[in-house]
Each structure stands twice: as C-alpha cells, then as structure tokens.
Protein backbone atom coordinates (compact mmCIF):
# COMPACT_ATOMS: atom_id res chain seq x y z
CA UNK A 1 -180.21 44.42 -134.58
CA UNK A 2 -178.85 41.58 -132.40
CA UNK A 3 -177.23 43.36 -129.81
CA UNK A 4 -174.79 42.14 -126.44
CA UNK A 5 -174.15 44.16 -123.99
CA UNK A 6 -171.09 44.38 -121.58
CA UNK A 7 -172.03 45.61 -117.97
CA UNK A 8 -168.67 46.95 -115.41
CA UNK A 9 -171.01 46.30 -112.57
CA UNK A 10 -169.17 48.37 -109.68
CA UNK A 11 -168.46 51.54 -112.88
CA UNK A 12 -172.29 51.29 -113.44
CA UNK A 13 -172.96 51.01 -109.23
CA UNK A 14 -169.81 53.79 -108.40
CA UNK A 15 -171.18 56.00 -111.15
CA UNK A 16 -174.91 56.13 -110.71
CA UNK A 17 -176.48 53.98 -108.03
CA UNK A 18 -174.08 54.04 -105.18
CA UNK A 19 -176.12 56.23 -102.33
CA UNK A 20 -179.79 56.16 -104.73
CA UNK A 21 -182.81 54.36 -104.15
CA UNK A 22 -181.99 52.56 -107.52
CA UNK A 23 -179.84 50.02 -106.61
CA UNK A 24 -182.73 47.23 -107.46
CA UNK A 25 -182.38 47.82 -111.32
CA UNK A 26 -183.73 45.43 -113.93
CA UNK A 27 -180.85 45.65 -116.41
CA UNK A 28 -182.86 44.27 -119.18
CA UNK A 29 -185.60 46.97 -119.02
CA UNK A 30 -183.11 49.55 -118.84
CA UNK A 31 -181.30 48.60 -122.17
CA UNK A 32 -184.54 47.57 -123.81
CA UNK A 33 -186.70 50.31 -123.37
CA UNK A 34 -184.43 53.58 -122.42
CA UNK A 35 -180.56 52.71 -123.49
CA UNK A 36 -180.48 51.22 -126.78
CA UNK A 37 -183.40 53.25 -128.55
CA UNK A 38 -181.98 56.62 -127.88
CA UNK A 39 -179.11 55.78 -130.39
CA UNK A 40 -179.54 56.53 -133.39
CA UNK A 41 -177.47 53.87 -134.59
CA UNK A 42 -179.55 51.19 -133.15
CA UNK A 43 -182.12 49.27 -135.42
CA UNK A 44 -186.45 50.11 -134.22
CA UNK A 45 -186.85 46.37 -132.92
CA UNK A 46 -185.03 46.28 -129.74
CA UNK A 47 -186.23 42.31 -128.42
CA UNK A 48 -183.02 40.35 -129.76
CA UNK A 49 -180.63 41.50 -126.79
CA UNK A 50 -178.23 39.57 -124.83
CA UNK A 51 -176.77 40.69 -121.39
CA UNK A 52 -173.02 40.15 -119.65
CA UNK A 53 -172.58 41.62 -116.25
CA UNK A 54 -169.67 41.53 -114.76
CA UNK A 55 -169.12 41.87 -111.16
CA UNK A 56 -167.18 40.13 -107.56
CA UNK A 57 -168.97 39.43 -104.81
CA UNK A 58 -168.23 40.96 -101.72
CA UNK A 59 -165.82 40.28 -99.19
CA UNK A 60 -167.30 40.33 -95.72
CA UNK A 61 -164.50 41.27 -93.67
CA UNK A 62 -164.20 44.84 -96.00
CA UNK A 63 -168.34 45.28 -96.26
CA UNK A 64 -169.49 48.53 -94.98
CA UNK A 65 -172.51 46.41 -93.51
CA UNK A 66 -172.99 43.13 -92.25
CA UNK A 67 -175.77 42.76 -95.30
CA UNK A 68 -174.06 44.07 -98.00
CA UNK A 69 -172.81 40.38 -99.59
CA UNK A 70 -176.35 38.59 -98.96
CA UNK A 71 -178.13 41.97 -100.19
CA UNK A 72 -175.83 41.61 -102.99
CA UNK A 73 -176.70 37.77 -103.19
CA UNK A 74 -180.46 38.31 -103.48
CA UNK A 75 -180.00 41.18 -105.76
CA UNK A 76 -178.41 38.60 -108.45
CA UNK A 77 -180.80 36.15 -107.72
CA UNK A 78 -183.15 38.35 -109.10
CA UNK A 79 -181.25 39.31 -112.09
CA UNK A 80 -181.26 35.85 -112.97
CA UNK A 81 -185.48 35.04 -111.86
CA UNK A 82 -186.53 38.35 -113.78
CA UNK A 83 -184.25 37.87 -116.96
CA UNK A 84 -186.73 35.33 -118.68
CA UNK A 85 -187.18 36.53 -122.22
CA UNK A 86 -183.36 37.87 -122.16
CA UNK A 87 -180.09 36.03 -122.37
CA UNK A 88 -178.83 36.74 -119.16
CA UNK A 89 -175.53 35.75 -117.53
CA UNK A 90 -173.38 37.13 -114.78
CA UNK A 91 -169.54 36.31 -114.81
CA UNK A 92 -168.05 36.90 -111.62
CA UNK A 93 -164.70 37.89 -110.68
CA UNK A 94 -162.91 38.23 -107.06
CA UNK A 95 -161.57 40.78 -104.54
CA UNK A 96 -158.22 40.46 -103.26
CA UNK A 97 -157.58 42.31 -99.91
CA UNK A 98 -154.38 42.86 -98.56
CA UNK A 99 -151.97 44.90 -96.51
CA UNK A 100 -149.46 47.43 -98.14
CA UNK A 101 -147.22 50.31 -97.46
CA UNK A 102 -148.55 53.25 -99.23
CA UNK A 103 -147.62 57.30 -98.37
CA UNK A 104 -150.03 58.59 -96.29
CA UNK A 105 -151.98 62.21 -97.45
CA UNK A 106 -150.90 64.91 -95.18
CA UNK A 107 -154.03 66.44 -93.65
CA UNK A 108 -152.57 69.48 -92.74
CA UNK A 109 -150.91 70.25 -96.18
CA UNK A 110 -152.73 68.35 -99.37
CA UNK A 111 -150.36 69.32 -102.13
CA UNK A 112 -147.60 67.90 -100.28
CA UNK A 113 -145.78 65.25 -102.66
CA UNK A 114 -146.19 61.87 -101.47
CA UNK A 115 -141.88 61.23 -101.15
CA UNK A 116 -142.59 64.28 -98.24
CA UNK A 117 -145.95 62.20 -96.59
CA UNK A 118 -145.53 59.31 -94.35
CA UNK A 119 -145.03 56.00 -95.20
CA UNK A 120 -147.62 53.59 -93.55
CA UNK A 121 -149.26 50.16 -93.69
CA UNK A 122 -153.18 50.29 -95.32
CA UNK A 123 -155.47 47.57 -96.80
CA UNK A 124 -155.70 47.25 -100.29
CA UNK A 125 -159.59 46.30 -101.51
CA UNK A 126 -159.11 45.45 -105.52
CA UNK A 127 -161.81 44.06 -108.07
CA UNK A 128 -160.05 41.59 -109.71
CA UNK A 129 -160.48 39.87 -113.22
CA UNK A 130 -163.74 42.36 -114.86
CA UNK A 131 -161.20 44.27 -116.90
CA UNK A 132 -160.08 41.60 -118.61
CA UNK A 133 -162.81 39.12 -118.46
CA UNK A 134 -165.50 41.83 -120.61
CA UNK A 135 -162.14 41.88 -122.84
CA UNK A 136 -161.43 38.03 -123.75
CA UNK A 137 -165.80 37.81 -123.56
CA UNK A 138 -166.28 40.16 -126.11
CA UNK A 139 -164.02 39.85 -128.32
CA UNK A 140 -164.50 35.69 -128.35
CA UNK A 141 -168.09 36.64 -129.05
CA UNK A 142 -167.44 38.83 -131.93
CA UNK A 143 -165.00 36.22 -133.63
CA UNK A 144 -167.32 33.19 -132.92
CA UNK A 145 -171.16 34.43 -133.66
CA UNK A 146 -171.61 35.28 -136.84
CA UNK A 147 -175.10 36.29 -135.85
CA UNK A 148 -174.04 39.48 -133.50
CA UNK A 149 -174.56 42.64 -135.50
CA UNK A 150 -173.87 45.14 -132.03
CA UNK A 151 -171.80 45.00 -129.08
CA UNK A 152 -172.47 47.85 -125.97
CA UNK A 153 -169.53 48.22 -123.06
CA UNK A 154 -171.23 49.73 -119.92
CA UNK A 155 -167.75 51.52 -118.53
CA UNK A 156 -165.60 54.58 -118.85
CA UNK A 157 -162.56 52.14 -117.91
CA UNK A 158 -159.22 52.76 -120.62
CA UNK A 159 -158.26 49.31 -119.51
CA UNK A 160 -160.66 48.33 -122.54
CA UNK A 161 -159.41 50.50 -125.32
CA UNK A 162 -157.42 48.15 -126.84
CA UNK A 163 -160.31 45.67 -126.56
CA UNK A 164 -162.31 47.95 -128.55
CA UNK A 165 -159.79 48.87 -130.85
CA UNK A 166 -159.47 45.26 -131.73
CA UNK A 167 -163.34 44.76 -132.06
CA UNK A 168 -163.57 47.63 -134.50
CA UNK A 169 -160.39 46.97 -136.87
CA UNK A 170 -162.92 43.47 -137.06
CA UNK A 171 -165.37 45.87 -139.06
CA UNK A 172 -168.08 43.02 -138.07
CA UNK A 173 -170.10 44.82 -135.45
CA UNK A 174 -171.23 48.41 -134.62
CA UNK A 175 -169.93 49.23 -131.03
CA UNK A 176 -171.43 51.24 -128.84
CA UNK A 177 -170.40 52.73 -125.87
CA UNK A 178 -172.76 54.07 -122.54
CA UNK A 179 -170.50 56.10 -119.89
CA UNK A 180 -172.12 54.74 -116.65
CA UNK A 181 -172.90 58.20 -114.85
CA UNK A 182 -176.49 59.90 -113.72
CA UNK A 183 -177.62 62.98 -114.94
CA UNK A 184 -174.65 65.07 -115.58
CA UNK A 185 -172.58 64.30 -118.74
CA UNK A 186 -169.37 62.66 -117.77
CA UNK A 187 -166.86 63.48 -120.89
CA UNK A 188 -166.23 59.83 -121.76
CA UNK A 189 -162.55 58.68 -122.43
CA UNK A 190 -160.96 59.52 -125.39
CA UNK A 191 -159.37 56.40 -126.02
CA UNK A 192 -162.82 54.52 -125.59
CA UNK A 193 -164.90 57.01 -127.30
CA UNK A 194 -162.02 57.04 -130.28
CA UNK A 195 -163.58 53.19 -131.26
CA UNK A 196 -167.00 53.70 -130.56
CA UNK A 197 -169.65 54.07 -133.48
CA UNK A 198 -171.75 56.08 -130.91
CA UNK A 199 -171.76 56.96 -127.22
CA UNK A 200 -174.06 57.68 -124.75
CA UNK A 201 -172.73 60.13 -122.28
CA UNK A 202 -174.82 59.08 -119.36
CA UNK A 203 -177.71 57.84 -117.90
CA UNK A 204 -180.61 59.54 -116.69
CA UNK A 205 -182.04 59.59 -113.14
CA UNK A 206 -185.83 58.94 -114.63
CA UNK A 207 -185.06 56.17 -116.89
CA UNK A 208 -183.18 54.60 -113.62
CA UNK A 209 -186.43 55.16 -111.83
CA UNK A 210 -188.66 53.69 -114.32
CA UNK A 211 -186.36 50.44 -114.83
CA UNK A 212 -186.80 49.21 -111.37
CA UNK A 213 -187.69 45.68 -110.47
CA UNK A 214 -190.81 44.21 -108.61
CA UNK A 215 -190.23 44.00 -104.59
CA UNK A 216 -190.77 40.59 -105.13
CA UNK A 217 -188.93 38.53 -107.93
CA UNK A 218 -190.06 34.71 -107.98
CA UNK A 219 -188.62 32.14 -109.01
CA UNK A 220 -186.14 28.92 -107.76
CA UNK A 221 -186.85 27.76 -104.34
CA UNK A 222 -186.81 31.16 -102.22
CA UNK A 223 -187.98 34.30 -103.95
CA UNK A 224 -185.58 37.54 -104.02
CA UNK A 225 -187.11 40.33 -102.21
CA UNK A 226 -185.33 43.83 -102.18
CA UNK A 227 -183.29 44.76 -99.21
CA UNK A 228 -184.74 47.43 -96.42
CA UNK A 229 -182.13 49.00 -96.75
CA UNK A 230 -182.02 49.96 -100.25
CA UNK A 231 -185.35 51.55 -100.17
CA UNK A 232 -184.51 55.31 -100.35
CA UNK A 233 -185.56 56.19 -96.99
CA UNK A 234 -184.78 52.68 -94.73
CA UNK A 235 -184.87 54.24 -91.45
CA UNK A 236 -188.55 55.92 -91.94
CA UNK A 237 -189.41 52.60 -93.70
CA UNK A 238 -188.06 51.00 -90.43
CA UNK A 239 -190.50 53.43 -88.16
CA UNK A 240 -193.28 52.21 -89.89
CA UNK A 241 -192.39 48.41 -89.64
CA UNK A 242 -192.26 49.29 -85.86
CA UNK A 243 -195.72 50.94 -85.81
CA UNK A 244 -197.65 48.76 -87.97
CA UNK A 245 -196.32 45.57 -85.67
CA UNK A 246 -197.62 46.58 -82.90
CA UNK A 247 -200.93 45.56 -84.36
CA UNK A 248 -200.36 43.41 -87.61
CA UNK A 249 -198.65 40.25 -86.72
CA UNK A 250 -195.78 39.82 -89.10
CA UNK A 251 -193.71 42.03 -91.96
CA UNK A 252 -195.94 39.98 -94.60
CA UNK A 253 -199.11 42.11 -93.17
CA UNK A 254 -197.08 44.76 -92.85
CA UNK A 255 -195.99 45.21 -96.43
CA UNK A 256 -199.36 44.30 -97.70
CA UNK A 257 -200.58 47.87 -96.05
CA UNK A 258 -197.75 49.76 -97.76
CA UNK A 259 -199.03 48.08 -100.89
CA UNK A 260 -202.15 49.00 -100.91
CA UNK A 261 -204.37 53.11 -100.91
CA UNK A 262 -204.97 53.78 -97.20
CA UNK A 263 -208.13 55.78 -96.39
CA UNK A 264 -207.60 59.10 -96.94
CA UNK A 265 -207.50 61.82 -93.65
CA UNK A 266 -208.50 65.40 -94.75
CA UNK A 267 -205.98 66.52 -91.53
CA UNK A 268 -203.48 64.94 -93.10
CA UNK A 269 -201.22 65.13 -96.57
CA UNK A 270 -202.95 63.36 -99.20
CA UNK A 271 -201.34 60.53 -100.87
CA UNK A 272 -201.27 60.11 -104.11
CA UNK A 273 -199.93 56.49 -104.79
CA UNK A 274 -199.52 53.71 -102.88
CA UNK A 275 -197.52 54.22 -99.50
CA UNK A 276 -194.92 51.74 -101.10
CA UNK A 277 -193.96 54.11 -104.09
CA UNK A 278 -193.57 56.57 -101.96
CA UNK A 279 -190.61 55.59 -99.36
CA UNK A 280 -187.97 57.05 -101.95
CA UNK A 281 -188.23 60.49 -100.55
CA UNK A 282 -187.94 61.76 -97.36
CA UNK A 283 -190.68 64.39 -97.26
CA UNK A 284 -193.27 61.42 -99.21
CA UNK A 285 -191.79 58.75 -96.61
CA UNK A 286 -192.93 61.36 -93.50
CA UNK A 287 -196.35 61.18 -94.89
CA UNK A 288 -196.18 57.51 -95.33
CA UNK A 289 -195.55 57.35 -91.76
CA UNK A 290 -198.41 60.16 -90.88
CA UNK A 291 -200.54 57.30 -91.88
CA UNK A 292 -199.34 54.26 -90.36
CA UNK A 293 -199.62 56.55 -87.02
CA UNK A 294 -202.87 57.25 -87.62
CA UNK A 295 -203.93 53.53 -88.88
CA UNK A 296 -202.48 52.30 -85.53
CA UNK A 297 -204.17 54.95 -83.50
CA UNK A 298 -207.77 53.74 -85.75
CA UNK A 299 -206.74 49.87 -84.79
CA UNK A 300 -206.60 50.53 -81.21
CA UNK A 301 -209.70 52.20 -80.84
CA UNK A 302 -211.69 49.52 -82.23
C-alpha cells in the first residue's frame, strides 16, 4: 500500500521525546518497521512509503541552550543522509517571537479569573505555518497522485480536522491517524479521530528505542553526529570524556573506547554491551564510568 505520511514535528517532540534519550529518531524505521504494521488496515509490504516532516527551526534568542538550533541543524542533516531508500522531505516553517500584554496567573490564588490577574507584558514564542502547510500538502497530494492509496497525520492538532474531513469525503485514500504520545494512551481528538479509518493511540517507549539512528550518519561534506547532550545521561557521558582525555588524545579515541567491550573487572559491575549503549541510564552510565576510572588508573600504571 503506497503510503505518505504527515509528521507535526514539535506534537511528535512535545509528546514523546522532549526530556528522553530518543530525540535522535530515524523516522523512516519507525513507520516502516513499528507504526504502519500494527494497523490492521495497512497492506503486509510496508517498502513503498513516503515521509513529510514538518517543523521551524529554532530561534536563538528563545533557545533554552546555546546548541539547541545547530543540534537541531545536524539532527536534519541526518534525516536527510539516512533517508536513502525513502522519499524524504522536510518543509519548514518559522517562529515568530514577540512582545504582548497577556493577564498574568496569580500565584497565590490559581482559580482566580484572568479579568481579576494582572495585566503584564510577556514574549510570545509561536510555530508558524505547520498547521496549514501538512493541510494544503496533503490534500494537493491526494488530488494530484493517483498512485497514493494511504495518507498518515502524526498530530493530535484539531486545526487539521477539516483537512481530514476533506481528504475522506475524497473516498480515494485510507487515512490513518497516530496520536504522537509515549506509552500511555492519549484519547485522540474527536474531531480527528471522527475521519480517520484507524488510529493509533500512541507510541511506545521500545519501538522509540529500537528506531534510533547510528551516532554517526554520513553523507554530504561533514557527517551528522548526535549531540552530547542528547545522550540520556550527558553529564556522566561528560565525566568520562574528562577521564579518558587525560590519556587518549582526542574525543575520536575517546568514543572509539565507548564503542568497543572493555576488559571485564570481577570488582566491578559487569557490562553487558558496549559502554556506548549503555549511557541512557543513569545507574548503566555509573558503571560506564566505573570503567573508564579504572582504564585510566590501568593506563597510568603502564
């Protein structure tokens, strides 16, 4: 079944990666292998998919961090390296920010109305454009390629209903609908559920886990390698880079340890994969660092 799907970037980030060690998703797998073959409307040969996300980049002067557009950046870039055998596009829209007067929530009394609250001056961060660029996308592809048999919106946003509605009165595609949320079932709109042949109520923490992409994706003129910092455990991972440098001679040699078995210590916790797969969780990423200690301490003595 020749299937496109629709991707709200910051629903699918807000509703399951934001604050995760999943942030480095390979969109394609994630369809392919987990999303698409768990409905039952879908046909058994999942290979003829086609992928929209859309998304804004960041605006530096409202980033939380000082690497959250380039980390952002090189996160796309890798989208676009990795995607070979899948028709893969990103459409981007913008964030406006701006000043506005807004009432202010009353900290001392939370149910009071807002005509009661004070009336102050507050930025404004909005995503501009997705809404409405996933509506004129979809349904130009539906009324242009004949070919499409299945369209899939990534979102639990109403401001697509009537883009849905419209795509179903069609009757020329099945359309399917995944609510972007981890683990526990989010009740999906009723008015986007209403025109959806089937709907997947969420998406599961494992199948997040097991569509990750390499560290490393080739491919242009400067490879995309995932951020530090969205490793699930960045300031362990950052201990170790400390340790291992004070006998390896750059981050290259340094990641080439975590990628590899270490020797195993019987005084120690034993690992059981490589250091790298194992800086998700705190507890794992402790023992990671347990043996860059001791693998320092073994350097020095030789």
């Amino acid at each position: 079944m020749r299937t496109r799907v629709y991707i709200d970037g910051y629903n699918l980030y807000y509703g399951c990666l934001k604050r995760t060690p999943y942030k480095w998703l390979d969109l394609a797998k994630l369809f392919q292998e987990y999303i698409l073959p768990s409905s039952s409307q879908c046909a058994s040969d999942y290979s003829d998919i086609s992928i929209k996300y859309f998304t804004a980049d960041i605006v530096g002067k409202a980033a939380m961090s000082p690497d959250s557009l380039n980390d952002q950046q090189t996160y796309h870039r890798a989208l676009k390296f990795h995607a070979q055998e899948v028709d893969f596009e990103i459409i981007k829209g913008y964030y406006s920010v701006n000043q506005i007067r807004a009432f202010k929530v009353d900290e001392n009394n939370l149910n009071k109305h807002p005509n009661e609250c004070e009336y102050v001056n507050v930025w404004k961060l909005e995503e501009k454009q997705t809404d409405v660029n996933i509506a004129v996308e979809s349904l130009f592809d539906v009324m242009t390629d004949d070919n499409l048999e299945q369209v899939v919106f990534v979102t639990n946003d109403t401001d697509l209903s009537s883009a849905l509605e419209k795509i179903q009165s069609l009757n020329k595609v099945k359309v399917g609908l995944v609510i972007p949320t981890m683990d526990s079932i989010r009740k999906p709109n009723e008015k986007l559920d209403k025109f959806a042949d089937w709907t997947r109520k969420n998406i599961l923490e494992e199948e997040l886990k097991a569509s990750q992409l390499p560290r490393i994706v080739k491919g242009g003129r400067k490879a995309a390698t995932k951020p530090v910092g969205w490793f699930g455990q960045p300031e362990i991972l950052e201990r170790i880079f400390e340790l291992l440098l004070t006998v390896e001679p750059n981050r290259n040699k340094c990641w080439r340890w975590l990628e590899k078995k270490p020797p195993q210590f019987g005084d120690l916790p034993a690992l059981e994969d490589l250091p790298i797969k194992m800086l998700d969780d705190e507890d794992l990423a402790k023992n990671v660092l347990l043996y860059a200690e001791r693998y320092v301490e073994l350097f020095k003595q030789k």
